[in-house]
Protein backbone atom coordinates (compact mmCIF):
# COMPACT_ATOMS: atom_id res chain seq x y z
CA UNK A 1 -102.97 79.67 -1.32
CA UNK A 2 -102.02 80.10 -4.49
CA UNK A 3 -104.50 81.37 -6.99
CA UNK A 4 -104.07 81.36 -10.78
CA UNK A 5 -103.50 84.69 -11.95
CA UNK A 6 -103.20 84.06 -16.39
CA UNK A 7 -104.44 86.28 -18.30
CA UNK A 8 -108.11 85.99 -20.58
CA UNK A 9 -109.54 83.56 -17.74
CA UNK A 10 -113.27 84.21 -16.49
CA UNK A 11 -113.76 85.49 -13.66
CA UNK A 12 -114.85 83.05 -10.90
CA UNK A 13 -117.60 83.50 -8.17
CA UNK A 14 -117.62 82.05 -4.90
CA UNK A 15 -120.63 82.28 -2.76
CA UNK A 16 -119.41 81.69 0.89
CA UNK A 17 -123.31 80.29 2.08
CA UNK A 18 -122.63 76.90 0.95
CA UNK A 19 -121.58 74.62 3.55
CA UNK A 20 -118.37 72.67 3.58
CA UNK A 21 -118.66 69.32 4.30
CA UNK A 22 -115.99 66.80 5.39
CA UNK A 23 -115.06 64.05 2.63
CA UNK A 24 -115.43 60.76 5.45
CA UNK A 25 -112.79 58.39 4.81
CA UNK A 26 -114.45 55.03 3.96
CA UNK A 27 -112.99 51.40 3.75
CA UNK A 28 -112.40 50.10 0.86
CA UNK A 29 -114.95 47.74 -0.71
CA UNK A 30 -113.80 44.03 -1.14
CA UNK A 31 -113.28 43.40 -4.93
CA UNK A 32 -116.31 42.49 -5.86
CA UNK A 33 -115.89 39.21 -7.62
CA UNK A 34 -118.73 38.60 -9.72
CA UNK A 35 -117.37 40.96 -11.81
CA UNK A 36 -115.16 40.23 -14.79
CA UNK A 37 -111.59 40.73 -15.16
CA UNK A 38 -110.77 44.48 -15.73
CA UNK A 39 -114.37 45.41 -15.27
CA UNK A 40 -113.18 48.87 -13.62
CA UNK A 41 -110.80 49.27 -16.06
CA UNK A 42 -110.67 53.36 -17.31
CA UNK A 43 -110.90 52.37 -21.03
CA UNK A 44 -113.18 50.83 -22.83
CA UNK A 45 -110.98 48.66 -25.05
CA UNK A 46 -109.22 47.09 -21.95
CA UNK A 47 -112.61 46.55 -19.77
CA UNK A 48 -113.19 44.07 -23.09
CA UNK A 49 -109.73 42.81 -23.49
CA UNK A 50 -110.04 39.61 -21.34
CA UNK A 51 -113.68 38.67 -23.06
CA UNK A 52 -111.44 38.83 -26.43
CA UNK A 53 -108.40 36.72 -25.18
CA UNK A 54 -110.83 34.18 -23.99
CA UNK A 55 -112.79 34.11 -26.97
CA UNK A 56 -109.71 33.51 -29.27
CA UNK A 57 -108.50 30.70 -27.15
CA UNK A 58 -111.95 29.13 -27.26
CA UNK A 59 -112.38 29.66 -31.09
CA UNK A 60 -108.70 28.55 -32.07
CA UNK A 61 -107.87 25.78 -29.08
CA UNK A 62 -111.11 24.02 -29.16
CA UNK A 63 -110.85 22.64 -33.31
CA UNK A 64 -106.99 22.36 -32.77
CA UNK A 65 -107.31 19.49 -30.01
CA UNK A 66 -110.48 17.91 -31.61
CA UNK A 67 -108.23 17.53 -34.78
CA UNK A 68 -105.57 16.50 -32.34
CA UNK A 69 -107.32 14.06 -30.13
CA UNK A 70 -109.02 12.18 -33.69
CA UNK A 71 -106.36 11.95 -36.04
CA UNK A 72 -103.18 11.81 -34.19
CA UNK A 73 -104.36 10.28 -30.75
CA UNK A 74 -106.98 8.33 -32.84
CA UNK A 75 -110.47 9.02 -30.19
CA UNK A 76 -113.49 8.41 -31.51
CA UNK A 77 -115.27 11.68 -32.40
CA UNK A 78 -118.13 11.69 -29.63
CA UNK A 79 -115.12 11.07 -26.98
CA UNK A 80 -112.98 13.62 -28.73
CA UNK A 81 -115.56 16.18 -29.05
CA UNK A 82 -117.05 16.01 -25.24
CA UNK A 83 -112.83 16.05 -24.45
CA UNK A 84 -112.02 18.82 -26.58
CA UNK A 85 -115.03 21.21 -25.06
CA UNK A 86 -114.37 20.41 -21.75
CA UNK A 87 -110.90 21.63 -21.95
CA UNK A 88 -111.47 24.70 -24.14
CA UNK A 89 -114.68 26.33 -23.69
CA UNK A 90 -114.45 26.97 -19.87
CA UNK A 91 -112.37 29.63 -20.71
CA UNK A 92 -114.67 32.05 -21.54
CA UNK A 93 -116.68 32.15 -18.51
CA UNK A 94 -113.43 32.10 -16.81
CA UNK A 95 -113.28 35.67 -17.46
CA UNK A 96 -115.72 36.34 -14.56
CA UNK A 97 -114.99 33.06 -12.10
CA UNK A 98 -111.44 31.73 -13.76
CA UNK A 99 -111.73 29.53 -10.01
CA UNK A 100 -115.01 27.83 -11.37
CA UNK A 101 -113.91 27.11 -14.68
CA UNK A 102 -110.46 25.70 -13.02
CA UNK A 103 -112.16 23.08 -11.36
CA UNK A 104 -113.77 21.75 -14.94
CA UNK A 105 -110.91 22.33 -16.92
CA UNK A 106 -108.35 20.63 -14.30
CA UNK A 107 -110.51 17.73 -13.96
CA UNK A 108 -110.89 17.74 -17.24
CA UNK A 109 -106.93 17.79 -18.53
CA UNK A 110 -106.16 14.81 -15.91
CA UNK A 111 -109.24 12.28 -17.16
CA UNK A 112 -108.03 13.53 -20.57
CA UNK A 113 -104.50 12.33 -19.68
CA UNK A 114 -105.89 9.10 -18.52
CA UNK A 115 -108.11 8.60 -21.54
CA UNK A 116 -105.26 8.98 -23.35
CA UNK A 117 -103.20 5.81 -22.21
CA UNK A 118 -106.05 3.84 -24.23
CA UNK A 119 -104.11 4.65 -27.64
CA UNK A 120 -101.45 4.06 -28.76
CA UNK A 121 -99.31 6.78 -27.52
CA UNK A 122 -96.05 5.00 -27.79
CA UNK A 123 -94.99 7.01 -31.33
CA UNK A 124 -93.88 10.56 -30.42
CA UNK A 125 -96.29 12.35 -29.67
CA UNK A 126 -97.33 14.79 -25.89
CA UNK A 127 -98.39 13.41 -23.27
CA UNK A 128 -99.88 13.88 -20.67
CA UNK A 129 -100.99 16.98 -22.00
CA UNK A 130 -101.28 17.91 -25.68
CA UNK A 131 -99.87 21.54 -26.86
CA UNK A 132 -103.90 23.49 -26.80
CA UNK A 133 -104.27 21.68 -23.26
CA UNK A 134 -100.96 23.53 -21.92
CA UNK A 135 -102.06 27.14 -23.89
CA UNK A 136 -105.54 26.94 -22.62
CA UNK A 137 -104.74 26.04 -18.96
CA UNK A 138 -101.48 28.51 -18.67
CA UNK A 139 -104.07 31.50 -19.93
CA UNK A 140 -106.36 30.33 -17.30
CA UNK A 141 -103.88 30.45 -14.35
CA UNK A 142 -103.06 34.17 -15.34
CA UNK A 143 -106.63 35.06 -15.06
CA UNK A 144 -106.54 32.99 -11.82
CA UNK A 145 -103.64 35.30 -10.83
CA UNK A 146 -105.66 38.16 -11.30
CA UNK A 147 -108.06 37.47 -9.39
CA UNK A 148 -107.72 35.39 -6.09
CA UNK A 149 -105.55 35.24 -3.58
CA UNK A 150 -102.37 34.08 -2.67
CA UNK A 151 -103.26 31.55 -0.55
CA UNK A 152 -105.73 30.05 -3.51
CA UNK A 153 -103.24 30.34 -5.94
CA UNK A 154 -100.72 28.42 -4.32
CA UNK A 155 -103.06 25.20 -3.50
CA UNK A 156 -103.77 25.68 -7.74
CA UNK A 157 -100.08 24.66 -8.25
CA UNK A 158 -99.57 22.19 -5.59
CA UNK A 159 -102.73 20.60 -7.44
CA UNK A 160 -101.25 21.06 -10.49
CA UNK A 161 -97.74 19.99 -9.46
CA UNK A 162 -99.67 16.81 -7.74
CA UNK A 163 -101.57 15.90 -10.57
CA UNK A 164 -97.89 15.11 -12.61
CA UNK A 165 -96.77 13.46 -10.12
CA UNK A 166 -99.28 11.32 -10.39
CA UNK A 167 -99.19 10.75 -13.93
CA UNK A 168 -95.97 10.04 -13.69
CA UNK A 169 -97.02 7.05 -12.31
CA UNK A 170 -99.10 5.74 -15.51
CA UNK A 171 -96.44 7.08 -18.26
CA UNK A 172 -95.85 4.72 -20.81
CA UNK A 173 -91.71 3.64 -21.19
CA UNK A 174 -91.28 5.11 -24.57
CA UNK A 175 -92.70 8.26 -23.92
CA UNK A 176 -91.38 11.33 -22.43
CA UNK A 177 -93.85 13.26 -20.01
CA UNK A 178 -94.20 17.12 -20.74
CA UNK A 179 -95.94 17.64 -17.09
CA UNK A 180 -93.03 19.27 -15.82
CA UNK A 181 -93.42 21.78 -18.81
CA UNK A 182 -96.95 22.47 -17.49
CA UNK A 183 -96.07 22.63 -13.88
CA UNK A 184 -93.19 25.28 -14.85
CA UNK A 185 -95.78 27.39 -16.67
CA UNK A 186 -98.38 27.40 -14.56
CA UNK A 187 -96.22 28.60 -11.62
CA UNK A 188 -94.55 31.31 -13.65
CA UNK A 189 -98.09 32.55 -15.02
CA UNK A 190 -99.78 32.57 -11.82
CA UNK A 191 -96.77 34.33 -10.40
CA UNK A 192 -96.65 37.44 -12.99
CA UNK A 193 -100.50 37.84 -13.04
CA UNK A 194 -100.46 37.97 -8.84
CA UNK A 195 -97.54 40.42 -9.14
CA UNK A 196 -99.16 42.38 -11.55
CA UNK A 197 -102.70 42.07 -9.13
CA UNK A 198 -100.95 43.57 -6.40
CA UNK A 199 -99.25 46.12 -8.05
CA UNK A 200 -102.24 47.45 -9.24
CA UNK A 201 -103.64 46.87 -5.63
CA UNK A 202 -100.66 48.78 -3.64
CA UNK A 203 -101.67 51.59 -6.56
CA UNK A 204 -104.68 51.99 -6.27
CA UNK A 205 -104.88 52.23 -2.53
CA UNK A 206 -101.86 55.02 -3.04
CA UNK A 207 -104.18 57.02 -4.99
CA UNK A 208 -107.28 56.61 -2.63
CA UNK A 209 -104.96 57.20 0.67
CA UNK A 210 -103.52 60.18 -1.04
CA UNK A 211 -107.41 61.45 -2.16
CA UNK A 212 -108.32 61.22 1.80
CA UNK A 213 -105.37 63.06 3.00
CA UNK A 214 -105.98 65.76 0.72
CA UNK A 215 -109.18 65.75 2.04
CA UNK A 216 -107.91 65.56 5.36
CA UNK A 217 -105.69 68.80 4.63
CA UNK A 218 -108.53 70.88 3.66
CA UNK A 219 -110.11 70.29 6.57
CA UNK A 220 -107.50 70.89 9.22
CA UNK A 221 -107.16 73.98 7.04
CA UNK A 222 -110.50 75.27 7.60
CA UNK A 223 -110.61 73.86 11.17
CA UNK A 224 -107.38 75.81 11.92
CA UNK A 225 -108.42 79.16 10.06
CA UNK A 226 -111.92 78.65 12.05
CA UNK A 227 -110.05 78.41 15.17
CA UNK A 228 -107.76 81.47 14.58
CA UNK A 229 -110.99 83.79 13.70
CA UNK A 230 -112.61 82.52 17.04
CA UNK A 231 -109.71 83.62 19.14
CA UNK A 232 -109.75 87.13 17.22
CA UNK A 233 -113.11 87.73 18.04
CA UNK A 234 -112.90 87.02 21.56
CA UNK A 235 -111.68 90.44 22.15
CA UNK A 236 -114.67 92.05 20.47
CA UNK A 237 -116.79 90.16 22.37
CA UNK A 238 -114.80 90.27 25.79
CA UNK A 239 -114.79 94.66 24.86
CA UNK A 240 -118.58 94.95 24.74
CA UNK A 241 -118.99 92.52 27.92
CA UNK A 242 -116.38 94.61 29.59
CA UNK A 243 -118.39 97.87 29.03
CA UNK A 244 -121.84 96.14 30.26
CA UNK A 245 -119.72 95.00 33.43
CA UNK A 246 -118.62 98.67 34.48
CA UNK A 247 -122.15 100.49 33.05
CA UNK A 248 -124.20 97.82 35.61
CA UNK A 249 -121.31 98.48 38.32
CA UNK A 250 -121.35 101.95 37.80
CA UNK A 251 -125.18 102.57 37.35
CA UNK A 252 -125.68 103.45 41.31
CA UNK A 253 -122.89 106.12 41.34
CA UNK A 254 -124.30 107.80 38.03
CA UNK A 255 -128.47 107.89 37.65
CA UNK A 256 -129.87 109.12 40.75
CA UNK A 257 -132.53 108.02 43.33
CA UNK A 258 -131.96 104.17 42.08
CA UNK A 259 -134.75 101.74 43.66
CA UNK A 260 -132.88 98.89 45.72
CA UNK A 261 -134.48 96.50 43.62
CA UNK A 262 -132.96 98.21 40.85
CA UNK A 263 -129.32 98.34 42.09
CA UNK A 264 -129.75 94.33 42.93
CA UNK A 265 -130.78 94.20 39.12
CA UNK A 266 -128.07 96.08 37.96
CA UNK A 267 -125.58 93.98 40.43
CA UNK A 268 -126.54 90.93 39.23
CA UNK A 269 -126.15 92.01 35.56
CA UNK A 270 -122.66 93.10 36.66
CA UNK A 271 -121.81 89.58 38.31
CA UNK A 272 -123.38 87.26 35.20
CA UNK A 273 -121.25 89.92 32.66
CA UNK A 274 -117.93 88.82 34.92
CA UNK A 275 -118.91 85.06 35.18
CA UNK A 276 -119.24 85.04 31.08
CA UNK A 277 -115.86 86.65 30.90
CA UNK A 278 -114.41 84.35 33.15
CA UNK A 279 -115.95 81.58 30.60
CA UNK A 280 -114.64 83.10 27.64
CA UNK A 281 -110.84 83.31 29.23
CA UNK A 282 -110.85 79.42 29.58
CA UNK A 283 -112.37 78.78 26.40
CA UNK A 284 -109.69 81.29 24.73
CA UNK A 285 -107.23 79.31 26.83
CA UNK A 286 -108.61 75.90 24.63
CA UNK A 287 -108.50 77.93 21.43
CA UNK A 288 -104.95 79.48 22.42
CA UNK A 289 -101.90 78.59 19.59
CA UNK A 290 -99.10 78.55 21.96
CA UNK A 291 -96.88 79.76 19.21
CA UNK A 292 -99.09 82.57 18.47
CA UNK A 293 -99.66 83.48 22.26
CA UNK A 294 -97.53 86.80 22.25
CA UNK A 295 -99.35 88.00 19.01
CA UNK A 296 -103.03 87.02 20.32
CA UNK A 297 -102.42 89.84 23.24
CA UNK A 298 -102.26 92.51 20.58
CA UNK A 299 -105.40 94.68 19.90
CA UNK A 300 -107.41 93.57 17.32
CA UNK A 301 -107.36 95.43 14.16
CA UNK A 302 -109.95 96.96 12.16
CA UNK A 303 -110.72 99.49 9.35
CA UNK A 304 -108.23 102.14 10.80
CA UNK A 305 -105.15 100.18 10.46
CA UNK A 306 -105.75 99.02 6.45
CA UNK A 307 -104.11 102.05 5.75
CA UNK A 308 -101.49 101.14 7.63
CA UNK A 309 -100.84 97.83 5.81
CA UNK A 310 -101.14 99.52 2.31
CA UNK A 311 -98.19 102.19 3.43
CA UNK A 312 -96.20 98.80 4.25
CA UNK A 313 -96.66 97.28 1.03
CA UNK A 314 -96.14 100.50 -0.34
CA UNK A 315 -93.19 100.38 0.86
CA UNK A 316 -92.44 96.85 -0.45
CA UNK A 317 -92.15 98.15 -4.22
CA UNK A 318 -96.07 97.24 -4.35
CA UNK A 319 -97.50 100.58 -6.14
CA UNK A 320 -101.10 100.60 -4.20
CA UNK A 321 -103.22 102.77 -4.55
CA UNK A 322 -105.82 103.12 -1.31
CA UNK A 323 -109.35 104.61 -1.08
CA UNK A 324 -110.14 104.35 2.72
CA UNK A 325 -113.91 104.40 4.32
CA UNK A 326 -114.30 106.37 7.19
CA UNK A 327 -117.87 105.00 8.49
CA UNK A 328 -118.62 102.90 11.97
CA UNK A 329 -118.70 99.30 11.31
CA UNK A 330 -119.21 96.91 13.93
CA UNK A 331 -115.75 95.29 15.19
CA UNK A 332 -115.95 92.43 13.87
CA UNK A 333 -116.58 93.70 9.81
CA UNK A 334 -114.03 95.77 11.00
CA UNK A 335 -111.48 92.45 11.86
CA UNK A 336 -112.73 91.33 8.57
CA UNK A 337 -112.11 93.91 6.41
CA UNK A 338 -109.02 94.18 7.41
CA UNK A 339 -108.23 90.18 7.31
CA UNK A 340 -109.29 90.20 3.64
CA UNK A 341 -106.57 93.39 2.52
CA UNK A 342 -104.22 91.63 4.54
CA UNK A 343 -104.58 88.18 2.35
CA UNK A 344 -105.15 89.77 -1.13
CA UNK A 345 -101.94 91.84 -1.06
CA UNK A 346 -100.52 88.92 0.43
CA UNK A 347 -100.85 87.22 -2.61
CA UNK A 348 -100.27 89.69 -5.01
CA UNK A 349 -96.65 89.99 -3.24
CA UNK A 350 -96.17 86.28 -3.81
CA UNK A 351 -97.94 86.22 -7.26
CA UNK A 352 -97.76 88.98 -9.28
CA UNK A 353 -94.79 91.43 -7.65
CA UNK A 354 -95.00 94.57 -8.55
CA UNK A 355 -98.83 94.42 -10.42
CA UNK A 356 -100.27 97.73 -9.32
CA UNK A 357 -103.05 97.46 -6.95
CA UNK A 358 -106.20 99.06 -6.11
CA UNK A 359 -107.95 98.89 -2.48
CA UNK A 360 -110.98 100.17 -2.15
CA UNK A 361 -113.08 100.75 0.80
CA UNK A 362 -117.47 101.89 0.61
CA UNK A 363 -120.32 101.87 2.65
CA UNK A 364 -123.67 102.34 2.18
CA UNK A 365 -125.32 101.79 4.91
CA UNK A 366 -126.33 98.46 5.05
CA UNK A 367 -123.12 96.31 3.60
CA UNK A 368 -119.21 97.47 3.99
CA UNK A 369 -117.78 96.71 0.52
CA UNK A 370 -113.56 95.90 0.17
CA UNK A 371 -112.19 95.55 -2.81
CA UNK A 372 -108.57 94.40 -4.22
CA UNK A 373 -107.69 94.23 -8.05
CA UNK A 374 -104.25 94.04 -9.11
CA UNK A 375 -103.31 94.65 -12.87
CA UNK A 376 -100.76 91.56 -14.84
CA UNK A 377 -97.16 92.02 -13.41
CA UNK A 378 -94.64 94.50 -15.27
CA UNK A 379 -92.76 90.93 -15.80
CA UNK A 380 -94.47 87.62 -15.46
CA UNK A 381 -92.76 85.45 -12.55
CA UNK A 382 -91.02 82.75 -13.03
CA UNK A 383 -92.88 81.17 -9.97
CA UNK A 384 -94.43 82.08 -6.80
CA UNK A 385 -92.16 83.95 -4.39
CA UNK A 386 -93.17 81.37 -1.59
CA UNK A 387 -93.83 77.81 -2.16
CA UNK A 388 -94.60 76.58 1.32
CA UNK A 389 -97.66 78.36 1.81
CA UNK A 390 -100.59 77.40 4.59
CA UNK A 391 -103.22 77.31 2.20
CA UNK A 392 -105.47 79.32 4.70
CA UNK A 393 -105.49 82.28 2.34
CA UNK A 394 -108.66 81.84 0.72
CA UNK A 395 -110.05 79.23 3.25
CA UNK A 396 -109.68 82.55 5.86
CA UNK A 397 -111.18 84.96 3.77
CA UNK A 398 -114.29 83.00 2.82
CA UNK A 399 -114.66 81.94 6.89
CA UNK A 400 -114.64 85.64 7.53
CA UNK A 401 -117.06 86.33 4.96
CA UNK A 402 -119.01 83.69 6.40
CA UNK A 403 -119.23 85.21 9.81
CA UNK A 404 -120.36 87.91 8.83
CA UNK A 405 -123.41 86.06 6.25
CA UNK A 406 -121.77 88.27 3.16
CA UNK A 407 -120.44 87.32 -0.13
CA UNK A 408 -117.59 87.08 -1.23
CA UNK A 409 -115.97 86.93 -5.49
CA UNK A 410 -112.37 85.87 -6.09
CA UNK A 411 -111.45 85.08 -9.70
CA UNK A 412 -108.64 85.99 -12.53
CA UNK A 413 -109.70 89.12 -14.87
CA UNK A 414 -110.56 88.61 -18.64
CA UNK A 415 -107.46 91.16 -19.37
CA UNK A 416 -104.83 89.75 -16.82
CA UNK A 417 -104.74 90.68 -12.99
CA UNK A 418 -106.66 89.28 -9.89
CA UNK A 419 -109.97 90.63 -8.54
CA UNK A 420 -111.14 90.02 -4.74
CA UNK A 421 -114.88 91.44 -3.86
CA UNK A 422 -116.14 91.11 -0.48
CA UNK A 423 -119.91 92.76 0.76
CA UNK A 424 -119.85 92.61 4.43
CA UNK A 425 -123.62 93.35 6.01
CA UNK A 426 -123.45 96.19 8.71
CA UNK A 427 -126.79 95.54 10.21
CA UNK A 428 -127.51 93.64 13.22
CA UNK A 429 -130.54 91.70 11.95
CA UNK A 430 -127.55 90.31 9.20
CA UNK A 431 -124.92 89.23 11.64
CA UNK A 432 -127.61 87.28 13.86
């Protein structure tokens, strides 16, 4: 745990009532793709980027090659102008299905090859595939790249690659093919905009992977700090069954003139008290760390030994300064109280060393009240003293809190320092 402890930062409340829910770790949606390219982008201006590339290539490619096709290739203008469209303005809705407009524009390049052997192509001049035909189908194999698959991209080029072969077939002698300059580009473009795909693929997938284990972390936290409080409290519990045991055992040999029907009661009391102990030792024996096993035979503590844990921070350089409470609380406010000293100090050891401290005890009756405020450091740290911590620092006191149904406030002050506020209810009717 490591909680911010700047100075002029508002203080922070945390109610400890709200439920904590799990994040579930769900599979990743297929890429939806209806959608266009860079539709999830973060920023506006590249979310529109691909709508603007296409629309330049559509604006400047598709009066380029109808001046092409007419005056240097010499089409008539209804052939030149059904050509010239076919090749150009499938670009645009290739932004959202570049595998759609593929199929037009590919069909499209090779009868446009073909057509092209009607004129007189035997002065210099490209063929198969005039210079806005190679522009406009490159740009649509990147978007191709950035959007299907491997498998689909590769059949593209063998298509493509098959298509020059086949107009090799139909070249003219005294003109040299430029399919192989198509074929090159093609492969290179669809190569750099899969790369590029799955790059942002193996990212994204980091990030979300990283998001769940986080998530993941939390909850082993609070799992394992839930776990820890359970086997605490089992001597609390296992104390007052242990008294009910001996009073129902004992009950014959100390009230007079008891009724047989009594003394059955009374053993049978005695013998359910035993089997529930006997229940609790193997679920302890589930709950058991077997790291921790030595430690979990210790008594529990409670409001008795704070002090003790101030005089050994005390002792630590820590000035403290300790006002103790000397009403009954149930054991288990007790456990608490002392659980959320032991964590504050805790902290202010590893985050502000040598801050004097103030612990405060109260009671009033109905709610136990602990509270630890440490002042800014004599000389800001350079870091934390540990940097491997659990984490279970806060997690534990707010499950502690929670067992009890109190509240608890943890927050930086306004003037520097770190303030940690627990109410702890001391009536029965509260801890039900």
């Amino acid at each position: 745990m490591t909680p911010a402890r700047g100075p002029k930062a508002p203080a922070r409340t945390t109610s400890v009532k709200e439920r904590t829910t799990p994040v579930k770790e769900h599979p990743s949606p297929a890429p939806d793709r209806s959608r266009a390219l860079f539709a999830g982008a973060p920023r506006w201006w590249m979310r529109w980027l691909p709508w603007g590339v296409a629309f330049i290539l559509c604006v400047v490619l598709l009066p380029v090659q109808l001046n092409l096709l007419t005056s240097d290739y010499g089409l008539n203008g209804g052939l030149a102008s059904g050509l010239a469209i076919a090749q150009a303005a499938p670009l645009l809705p290739g932004v959202v299905r570049p595998l759609t407009s593929w199929y037009v524009i590919f069909a499209a390049d090779v009868g446009g090859a073909l057509i092209l052997l009607s004129t007189d192509v035997a002065k210099p001049l490209l063929w198969p595939f005039p210079a806005p035909v190679i522009v406009g189908y490159v740009g649509l194999c990147l978007a191709l790249g950035l959007r299907e698959r491997r498998r689909t991209l590769l059949l593209v080029w063998f298509a493509t690659a098959a298509a020059n072969i086949f107009l090799e077939f139909f070249r003219p002698d005294a003109v040299n093919s430029n399919g192989i300059v198509l074929t090159v580009l093609s492969g290179v473009a669809l190569v750099l905009a899969a790369a590029l795909r799955e790059r942002y693929e193996v990212n994204r997938r980091l990030v979300e992977q990283e998001a769940i284990s986080e998530a993941e972390r939390d909850r082993r936290t609070l799992l394992e700090e839930r776990t820890r409080i359970a086997r605490e409290l089992h001597d609390v519990v296992a104390h007052h069954m242990s008294v009910i045991t001996v009073q129902a055992d004992t009950a014959a040999y100390r009230l007079d003139d008891v009724p047989p029907h009594v003394q059955e009661e009374f053993t049978s009391i005695a013998a359910t008290a035993r089997a529930s102990l006997s229940e609790m030792r193997r679920l302890l024996g589930v709950l058991r760390n077997e790291e921790a096993k030595g430690a979990e035979l210790a008594p529990q503590p409670g409001l008795a030994q704070i002090g003790g844990l101030v005089d050994a921070t005390a002792r630590a350089g820590m000035p403290v300064d300790y006002r103790p409470c000397e009403a009954e609380v149930p054991e288990a406010v007790g456990l608490s109280a002392y659980r959320i000293v032991q964590e504050a100090l805790a902290n202010v050891v590893r985050h502000a060393p040598g801050a004097p401290t103030r612990v405060s005890l109260s009671a009033d009756g109905t709610s136990l009240t602990v509270l630890v405020v440490n002042e800014p450091p004599p000389e800001p740290p350079a870091g934390p003293l540990e940097t491997s911590g659990t984490g279970h620092g806060l997690v534990g006191m707010r499950e502690r809190v929670r067992l009890v149904d109190g509240t608890l406030e943890v927050g930086p002050l306004p003037e520097g320092g770190f303030r940690v506020a627990a109410q702890l209810p001391l009536t029965e009717r509260d801890l039900t």
